[in-house]
PDB file of N, CA and C in Angstrom:
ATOM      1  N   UNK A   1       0.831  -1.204   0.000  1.00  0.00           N
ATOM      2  CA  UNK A   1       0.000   0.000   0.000  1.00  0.00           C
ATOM      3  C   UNK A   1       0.867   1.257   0.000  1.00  0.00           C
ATOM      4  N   UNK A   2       1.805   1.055   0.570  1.00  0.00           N
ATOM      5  CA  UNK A   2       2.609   2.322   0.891  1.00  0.00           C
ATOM      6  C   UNK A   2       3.597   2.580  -0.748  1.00  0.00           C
ATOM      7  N   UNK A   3       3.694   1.423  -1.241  1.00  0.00           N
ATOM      8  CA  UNK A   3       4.488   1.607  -2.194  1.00  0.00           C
ATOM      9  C   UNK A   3       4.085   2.226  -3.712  1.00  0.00           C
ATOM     10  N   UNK A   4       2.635   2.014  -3.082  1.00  0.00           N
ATOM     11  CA  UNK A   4       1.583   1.958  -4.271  1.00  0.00           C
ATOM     12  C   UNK A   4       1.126   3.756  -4.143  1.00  0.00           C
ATOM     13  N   UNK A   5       1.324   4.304  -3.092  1.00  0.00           N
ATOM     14  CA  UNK A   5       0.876   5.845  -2.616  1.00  0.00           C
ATOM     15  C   UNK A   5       2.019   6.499  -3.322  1.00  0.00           C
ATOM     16  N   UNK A   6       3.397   5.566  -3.062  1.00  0.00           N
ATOM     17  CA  UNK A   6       4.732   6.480  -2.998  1.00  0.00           C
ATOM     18  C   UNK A   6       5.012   6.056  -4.825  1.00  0.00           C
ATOM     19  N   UNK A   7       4.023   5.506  -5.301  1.00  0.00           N
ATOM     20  CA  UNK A   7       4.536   5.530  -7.080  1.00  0.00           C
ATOM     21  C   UNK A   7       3.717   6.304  -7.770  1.00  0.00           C
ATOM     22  N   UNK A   8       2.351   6.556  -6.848  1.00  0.00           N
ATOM     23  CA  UNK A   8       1.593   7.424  -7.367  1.00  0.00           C
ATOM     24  C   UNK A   8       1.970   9.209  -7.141  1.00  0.00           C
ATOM     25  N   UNK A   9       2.413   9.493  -5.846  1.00  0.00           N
ATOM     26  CA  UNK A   9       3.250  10.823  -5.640  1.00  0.00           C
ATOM     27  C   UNK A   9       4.378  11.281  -6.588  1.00  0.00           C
ATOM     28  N   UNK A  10       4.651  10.236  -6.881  1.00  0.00           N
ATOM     29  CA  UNK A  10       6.020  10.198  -7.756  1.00  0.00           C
ATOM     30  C   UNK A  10       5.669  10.335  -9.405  1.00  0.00           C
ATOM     31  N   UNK A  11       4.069  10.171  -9.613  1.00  0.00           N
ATOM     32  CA  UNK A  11       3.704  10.290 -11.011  1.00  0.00           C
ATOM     33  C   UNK A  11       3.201  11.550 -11.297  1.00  0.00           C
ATOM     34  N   UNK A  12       2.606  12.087  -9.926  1.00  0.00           N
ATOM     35  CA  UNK A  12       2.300  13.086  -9.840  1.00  0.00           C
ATOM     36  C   UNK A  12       3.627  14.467  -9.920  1.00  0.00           C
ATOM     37  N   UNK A  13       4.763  14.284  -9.310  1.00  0.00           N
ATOM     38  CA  UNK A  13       5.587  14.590  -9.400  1.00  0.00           C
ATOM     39  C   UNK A  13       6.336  15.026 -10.817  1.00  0.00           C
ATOM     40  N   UNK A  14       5.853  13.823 -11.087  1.00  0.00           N
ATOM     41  CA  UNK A  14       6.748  13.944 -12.898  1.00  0.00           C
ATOM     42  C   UNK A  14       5.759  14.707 -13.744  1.00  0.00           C
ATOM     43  N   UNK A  15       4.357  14.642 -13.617  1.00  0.00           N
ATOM     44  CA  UNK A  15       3.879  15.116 -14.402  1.00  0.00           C
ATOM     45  C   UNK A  15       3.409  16.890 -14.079  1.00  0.00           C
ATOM     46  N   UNK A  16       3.533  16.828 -13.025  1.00  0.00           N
ATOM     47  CA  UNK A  16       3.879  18.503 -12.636  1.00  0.00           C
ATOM     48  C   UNK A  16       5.098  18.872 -13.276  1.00  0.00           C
ATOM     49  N   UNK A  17       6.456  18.405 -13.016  1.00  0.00           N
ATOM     50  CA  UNK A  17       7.539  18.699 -13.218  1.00  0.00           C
ATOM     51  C   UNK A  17       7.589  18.539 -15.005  1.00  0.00           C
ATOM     52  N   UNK A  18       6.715  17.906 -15.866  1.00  0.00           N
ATOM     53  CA  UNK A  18       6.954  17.920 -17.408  1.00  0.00           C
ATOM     54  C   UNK A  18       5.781  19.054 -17.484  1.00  0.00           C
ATOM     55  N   UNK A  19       4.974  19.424 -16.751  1.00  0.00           N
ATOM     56  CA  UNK A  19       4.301  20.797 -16.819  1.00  0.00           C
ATOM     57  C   UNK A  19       4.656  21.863 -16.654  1.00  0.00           C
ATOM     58  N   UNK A  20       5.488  22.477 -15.894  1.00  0.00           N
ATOM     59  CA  UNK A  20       6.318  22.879 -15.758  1.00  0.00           C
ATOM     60  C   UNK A  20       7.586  23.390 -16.998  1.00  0.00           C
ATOM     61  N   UNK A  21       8.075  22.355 -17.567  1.00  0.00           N
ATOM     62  CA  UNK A  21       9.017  22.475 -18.282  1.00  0.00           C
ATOM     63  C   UNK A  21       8.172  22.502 -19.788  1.00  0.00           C
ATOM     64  N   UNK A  22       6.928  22.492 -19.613  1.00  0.00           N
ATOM     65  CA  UNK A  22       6.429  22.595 -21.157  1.00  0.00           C
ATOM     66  C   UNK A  22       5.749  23.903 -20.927  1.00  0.00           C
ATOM     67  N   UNK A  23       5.682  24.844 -19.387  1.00  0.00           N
ATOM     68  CA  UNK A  23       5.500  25.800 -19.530  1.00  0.00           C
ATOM     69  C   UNK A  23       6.451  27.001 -19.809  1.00  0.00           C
ATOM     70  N   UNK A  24       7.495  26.672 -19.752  1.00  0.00           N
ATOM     71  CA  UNK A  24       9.017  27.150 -19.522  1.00  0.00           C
ATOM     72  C   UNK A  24       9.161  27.452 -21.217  1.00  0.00           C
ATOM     73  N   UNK A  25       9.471  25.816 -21.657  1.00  0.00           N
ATOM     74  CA  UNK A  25       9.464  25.654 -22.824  1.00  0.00           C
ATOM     75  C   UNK A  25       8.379  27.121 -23.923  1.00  0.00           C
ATOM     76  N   UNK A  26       7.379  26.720 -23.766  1.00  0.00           N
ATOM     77  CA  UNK A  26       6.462  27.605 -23.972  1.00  0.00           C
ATOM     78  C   UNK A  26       6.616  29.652 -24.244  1.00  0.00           C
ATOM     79  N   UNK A  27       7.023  30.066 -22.792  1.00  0.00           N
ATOM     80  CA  UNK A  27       7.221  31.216 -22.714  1.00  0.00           C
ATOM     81  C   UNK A  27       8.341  31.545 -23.151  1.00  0.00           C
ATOM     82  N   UNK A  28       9.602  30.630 -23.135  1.00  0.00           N
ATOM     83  CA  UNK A  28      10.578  31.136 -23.964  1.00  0.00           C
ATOM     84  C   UNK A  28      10.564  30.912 -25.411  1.00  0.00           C
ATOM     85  N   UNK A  29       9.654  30.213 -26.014  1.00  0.00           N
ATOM     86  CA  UNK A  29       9.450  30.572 -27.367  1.00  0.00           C
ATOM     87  C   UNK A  29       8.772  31.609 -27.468  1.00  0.00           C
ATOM     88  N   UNK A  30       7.835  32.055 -26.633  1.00  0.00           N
ATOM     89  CA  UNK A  30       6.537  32.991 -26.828  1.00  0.00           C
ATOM     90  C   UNK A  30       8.038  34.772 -27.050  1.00  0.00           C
ATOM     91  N   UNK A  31       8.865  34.336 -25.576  1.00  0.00           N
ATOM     92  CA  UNK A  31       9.751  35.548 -25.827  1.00  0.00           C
ATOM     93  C   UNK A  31      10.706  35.857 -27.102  1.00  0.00           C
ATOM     94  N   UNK A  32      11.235  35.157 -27.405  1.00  0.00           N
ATOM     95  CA  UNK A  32      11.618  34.339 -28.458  1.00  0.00           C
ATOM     96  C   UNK A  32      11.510  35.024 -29.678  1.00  0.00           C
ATOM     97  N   UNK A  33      10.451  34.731 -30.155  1.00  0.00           N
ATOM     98  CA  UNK A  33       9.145  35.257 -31.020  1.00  0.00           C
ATOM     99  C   UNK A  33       8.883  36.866 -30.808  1.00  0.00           C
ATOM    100  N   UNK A  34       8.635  37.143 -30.079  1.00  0.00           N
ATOM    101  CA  UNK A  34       8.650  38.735 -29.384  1.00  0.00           C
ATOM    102  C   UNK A  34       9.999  39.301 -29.766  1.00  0.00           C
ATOM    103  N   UNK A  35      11.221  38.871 -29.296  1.00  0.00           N
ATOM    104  CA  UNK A  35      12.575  39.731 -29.532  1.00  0.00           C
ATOM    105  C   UNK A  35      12.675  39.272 -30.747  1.00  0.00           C
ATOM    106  N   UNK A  36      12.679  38.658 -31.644  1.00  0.00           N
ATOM    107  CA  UNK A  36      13.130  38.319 -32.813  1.00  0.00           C
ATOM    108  C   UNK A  36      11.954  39.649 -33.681  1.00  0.00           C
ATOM    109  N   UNK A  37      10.791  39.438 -33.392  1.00  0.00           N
ATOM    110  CA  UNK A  37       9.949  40.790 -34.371  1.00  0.00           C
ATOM    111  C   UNK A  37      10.106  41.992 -34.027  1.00  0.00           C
ATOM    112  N   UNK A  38      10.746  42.280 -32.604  1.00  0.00           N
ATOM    113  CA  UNK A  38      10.820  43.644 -32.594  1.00  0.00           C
ATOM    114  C   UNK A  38      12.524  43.996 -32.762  1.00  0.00           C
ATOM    115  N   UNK A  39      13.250  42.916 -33.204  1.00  0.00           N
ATOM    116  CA  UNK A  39      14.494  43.469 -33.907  1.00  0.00           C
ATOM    117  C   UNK A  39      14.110  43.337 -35.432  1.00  0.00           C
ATOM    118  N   UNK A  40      13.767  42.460 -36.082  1.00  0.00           N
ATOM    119  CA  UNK A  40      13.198  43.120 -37.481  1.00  0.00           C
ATOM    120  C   UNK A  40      12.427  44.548 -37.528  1.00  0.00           C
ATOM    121  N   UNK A  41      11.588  44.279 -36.732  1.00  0.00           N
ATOM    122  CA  UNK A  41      10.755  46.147 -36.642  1.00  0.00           C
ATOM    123  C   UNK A  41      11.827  47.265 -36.460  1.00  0.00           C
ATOM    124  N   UNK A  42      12.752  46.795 -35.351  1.00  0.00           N
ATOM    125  CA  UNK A  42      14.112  47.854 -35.254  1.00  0.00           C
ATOM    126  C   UNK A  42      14.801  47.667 -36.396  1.00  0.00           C
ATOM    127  N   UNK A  43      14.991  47.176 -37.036  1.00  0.00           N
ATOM    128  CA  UNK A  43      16.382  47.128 -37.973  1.00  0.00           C
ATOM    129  C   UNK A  43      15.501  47.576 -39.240  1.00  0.00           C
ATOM    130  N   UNK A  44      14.338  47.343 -39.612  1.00  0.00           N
ATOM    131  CA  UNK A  44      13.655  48.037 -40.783  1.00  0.00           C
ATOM    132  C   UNK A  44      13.237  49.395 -40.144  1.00  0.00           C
ATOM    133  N   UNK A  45      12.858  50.146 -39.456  1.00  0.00           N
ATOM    134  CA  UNK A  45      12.656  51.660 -39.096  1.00  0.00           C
ATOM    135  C   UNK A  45      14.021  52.431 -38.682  1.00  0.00           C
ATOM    136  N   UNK A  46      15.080  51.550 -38.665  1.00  0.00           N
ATOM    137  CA  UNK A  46      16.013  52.186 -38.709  1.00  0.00           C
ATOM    138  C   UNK A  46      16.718  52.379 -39.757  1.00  0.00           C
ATOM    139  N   UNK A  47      16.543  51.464 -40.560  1.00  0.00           N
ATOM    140  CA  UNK A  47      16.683  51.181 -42.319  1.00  0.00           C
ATOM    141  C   UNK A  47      15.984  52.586 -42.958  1.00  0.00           C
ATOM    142  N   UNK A  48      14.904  52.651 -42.520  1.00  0.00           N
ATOM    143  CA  UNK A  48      13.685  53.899 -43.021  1.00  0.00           C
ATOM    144  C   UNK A  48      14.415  55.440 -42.865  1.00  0.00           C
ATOM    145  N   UNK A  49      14.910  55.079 -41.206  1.00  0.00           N
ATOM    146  CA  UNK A  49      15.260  56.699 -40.668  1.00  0.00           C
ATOM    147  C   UNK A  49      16.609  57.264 -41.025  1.00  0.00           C
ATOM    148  N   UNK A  50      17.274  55.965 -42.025  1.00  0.00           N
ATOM    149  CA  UNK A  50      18.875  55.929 -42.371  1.00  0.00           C
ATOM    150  C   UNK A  50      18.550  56.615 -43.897  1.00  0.00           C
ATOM    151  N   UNK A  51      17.130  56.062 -44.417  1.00  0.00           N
ATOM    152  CA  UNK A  51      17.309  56.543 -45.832  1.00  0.00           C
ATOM    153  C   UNK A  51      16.724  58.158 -45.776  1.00  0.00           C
ATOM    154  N   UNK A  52      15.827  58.092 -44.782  1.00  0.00           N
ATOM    155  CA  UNK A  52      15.145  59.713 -44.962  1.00  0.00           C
ATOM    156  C   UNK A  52      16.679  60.527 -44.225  1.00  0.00           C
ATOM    157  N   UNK A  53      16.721  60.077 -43.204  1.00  0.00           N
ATOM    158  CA  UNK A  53      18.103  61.051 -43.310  1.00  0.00           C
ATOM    159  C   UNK A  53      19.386  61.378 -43.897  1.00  0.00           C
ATOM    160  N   UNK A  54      19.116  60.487 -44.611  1.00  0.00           N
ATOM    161  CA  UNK A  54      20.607  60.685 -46.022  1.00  0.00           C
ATOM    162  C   UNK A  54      19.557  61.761 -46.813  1.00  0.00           C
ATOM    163  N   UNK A  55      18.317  61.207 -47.070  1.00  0.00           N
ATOM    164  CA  UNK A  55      17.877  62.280 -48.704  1.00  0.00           C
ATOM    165  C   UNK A  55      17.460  63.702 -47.617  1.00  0.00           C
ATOM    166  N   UNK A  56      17.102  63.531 -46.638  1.00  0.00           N
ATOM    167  CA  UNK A  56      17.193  65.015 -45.944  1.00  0.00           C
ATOM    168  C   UNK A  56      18.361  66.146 -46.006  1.00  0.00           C
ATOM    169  N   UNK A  57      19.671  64.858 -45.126  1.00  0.00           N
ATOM    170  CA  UNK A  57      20.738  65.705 -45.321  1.00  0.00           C
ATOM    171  C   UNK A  57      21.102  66.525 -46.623  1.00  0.00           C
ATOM    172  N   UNK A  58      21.122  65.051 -47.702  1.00  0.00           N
ATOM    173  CA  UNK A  58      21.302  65.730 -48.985  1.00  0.00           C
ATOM    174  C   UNK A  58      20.688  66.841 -49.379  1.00  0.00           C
ATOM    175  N   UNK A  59      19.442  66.883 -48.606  1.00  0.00           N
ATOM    176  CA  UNK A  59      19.099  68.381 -49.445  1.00  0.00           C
ATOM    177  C   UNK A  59      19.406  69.650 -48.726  1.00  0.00           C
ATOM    178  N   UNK A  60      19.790  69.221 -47.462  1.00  0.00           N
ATOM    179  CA  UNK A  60      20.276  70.711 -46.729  1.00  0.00           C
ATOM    180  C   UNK A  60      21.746  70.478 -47.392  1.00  0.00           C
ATOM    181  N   UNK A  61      22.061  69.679 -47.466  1.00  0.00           N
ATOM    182  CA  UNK A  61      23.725  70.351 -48.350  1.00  0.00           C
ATOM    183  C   UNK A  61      23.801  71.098 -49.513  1.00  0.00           C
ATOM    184  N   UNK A  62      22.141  70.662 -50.236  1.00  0.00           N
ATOM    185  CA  UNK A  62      22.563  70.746 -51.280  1.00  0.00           C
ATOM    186  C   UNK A  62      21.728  72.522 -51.195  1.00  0.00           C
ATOM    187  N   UNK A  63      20.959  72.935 -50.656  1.00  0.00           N
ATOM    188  CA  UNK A  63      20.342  74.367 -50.262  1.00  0.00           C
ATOM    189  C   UNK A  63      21.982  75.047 -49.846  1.00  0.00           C
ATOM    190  N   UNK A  64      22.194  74.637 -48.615  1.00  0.00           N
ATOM    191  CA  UNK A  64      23.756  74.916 -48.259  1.00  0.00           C
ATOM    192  C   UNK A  64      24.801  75.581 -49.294  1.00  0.00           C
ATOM    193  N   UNK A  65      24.851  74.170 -49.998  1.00  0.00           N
ATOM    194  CA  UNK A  65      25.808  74.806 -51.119  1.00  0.00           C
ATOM    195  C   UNK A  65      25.331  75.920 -52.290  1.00  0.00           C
ATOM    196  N   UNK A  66      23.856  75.615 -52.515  1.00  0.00           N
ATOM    197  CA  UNK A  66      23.383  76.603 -53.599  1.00  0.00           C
ATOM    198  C   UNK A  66      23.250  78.381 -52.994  1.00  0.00           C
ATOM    199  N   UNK A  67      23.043  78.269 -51.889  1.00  0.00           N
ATOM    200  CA  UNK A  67      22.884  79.851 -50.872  1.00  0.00           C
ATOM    201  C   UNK A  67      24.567  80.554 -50.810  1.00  0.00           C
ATOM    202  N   UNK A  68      25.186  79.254 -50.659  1.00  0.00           N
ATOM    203  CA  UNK A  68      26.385  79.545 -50.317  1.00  0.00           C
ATOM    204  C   UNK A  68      27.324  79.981 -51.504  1.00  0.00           C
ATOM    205  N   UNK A  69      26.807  79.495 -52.605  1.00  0.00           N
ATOM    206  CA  UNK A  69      27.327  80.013 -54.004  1.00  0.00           C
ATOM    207  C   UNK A  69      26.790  81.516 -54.799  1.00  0.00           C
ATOM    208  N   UNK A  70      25.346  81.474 -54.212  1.00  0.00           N
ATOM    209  CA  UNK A  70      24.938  82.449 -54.469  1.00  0.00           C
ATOM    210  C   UNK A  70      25.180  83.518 -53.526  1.00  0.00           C
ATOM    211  N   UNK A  71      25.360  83.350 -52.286  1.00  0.00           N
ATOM    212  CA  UNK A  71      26.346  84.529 -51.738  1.00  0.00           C
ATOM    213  C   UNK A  71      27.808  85.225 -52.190  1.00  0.00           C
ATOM    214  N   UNK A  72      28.365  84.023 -52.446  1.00  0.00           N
ATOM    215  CA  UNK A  72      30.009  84.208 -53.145  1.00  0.00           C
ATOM    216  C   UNK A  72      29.711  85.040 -54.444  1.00  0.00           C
ATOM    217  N   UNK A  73      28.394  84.339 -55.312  1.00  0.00           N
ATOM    218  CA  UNK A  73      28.552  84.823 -56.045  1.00  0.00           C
ATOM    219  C   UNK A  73      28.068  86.797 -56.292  1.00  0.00           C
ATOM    220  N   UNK A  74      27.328  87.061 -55.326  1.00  0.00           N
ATOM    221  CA  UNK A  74      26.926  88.167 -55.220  1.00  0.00           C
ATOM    222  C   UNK A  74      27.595  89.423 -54.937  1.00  0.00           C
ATOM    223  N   UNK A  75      28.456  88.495 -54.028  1.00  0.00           N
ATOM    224  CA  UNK A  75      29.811  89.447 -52.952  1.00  0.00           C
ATOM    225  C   UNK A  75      30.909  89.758 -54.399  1.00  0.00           C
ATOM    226  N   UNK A  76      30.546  89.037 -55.231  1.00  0.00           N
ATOM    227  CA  UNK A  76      31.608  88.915 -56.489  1.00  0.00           C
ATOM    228  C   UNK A  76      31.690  90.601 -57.369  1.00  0.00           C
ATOM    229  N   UNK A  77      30.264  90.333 -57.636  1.00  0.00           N
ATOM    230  CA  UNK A  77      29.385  90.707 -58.869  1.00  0.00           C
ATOM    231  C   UNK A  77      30.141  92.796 -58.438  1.00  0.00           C
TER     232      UNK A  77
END
């Protein structure tokens, strides 16, 4: 009888303990899944904010240089 209590505690045991580890299992895919899409989301909006700020810059250089020529050129004249 006693052996029969102490194989049943012990099933109980295991099957908590594989509950457990399939909850484990579980949330670290769930996180997983989570950091993996919000580094694609980071690495494409930073992709985005790399291209608008190149064609931004470019155009204040390029105002820059046209003001800046047309000053030279005025101071010339």
């Amino acid at each position: 009888m006693v052996e029969n209590d102490l194989s049943l505690h012990l099933a109980d045991n295991m099957e908590i303990e594989e509950w457990k580890i399939g909850m484990y299992r579980r949330r670290r895919r769930r996180i997983s899944r989570f950091a993996s899409s919000t580094v694609i989301i980071f690495v494409f909006y930073s992709l985005l904010a790399n291209i608008g700020g190149l064609h931004i810059s470019s155009m204040l250089r390029n105002t820059y240089i046209t003001n800046f020529k047309k000053k030279k050129t005025r101071g010339d004249d």
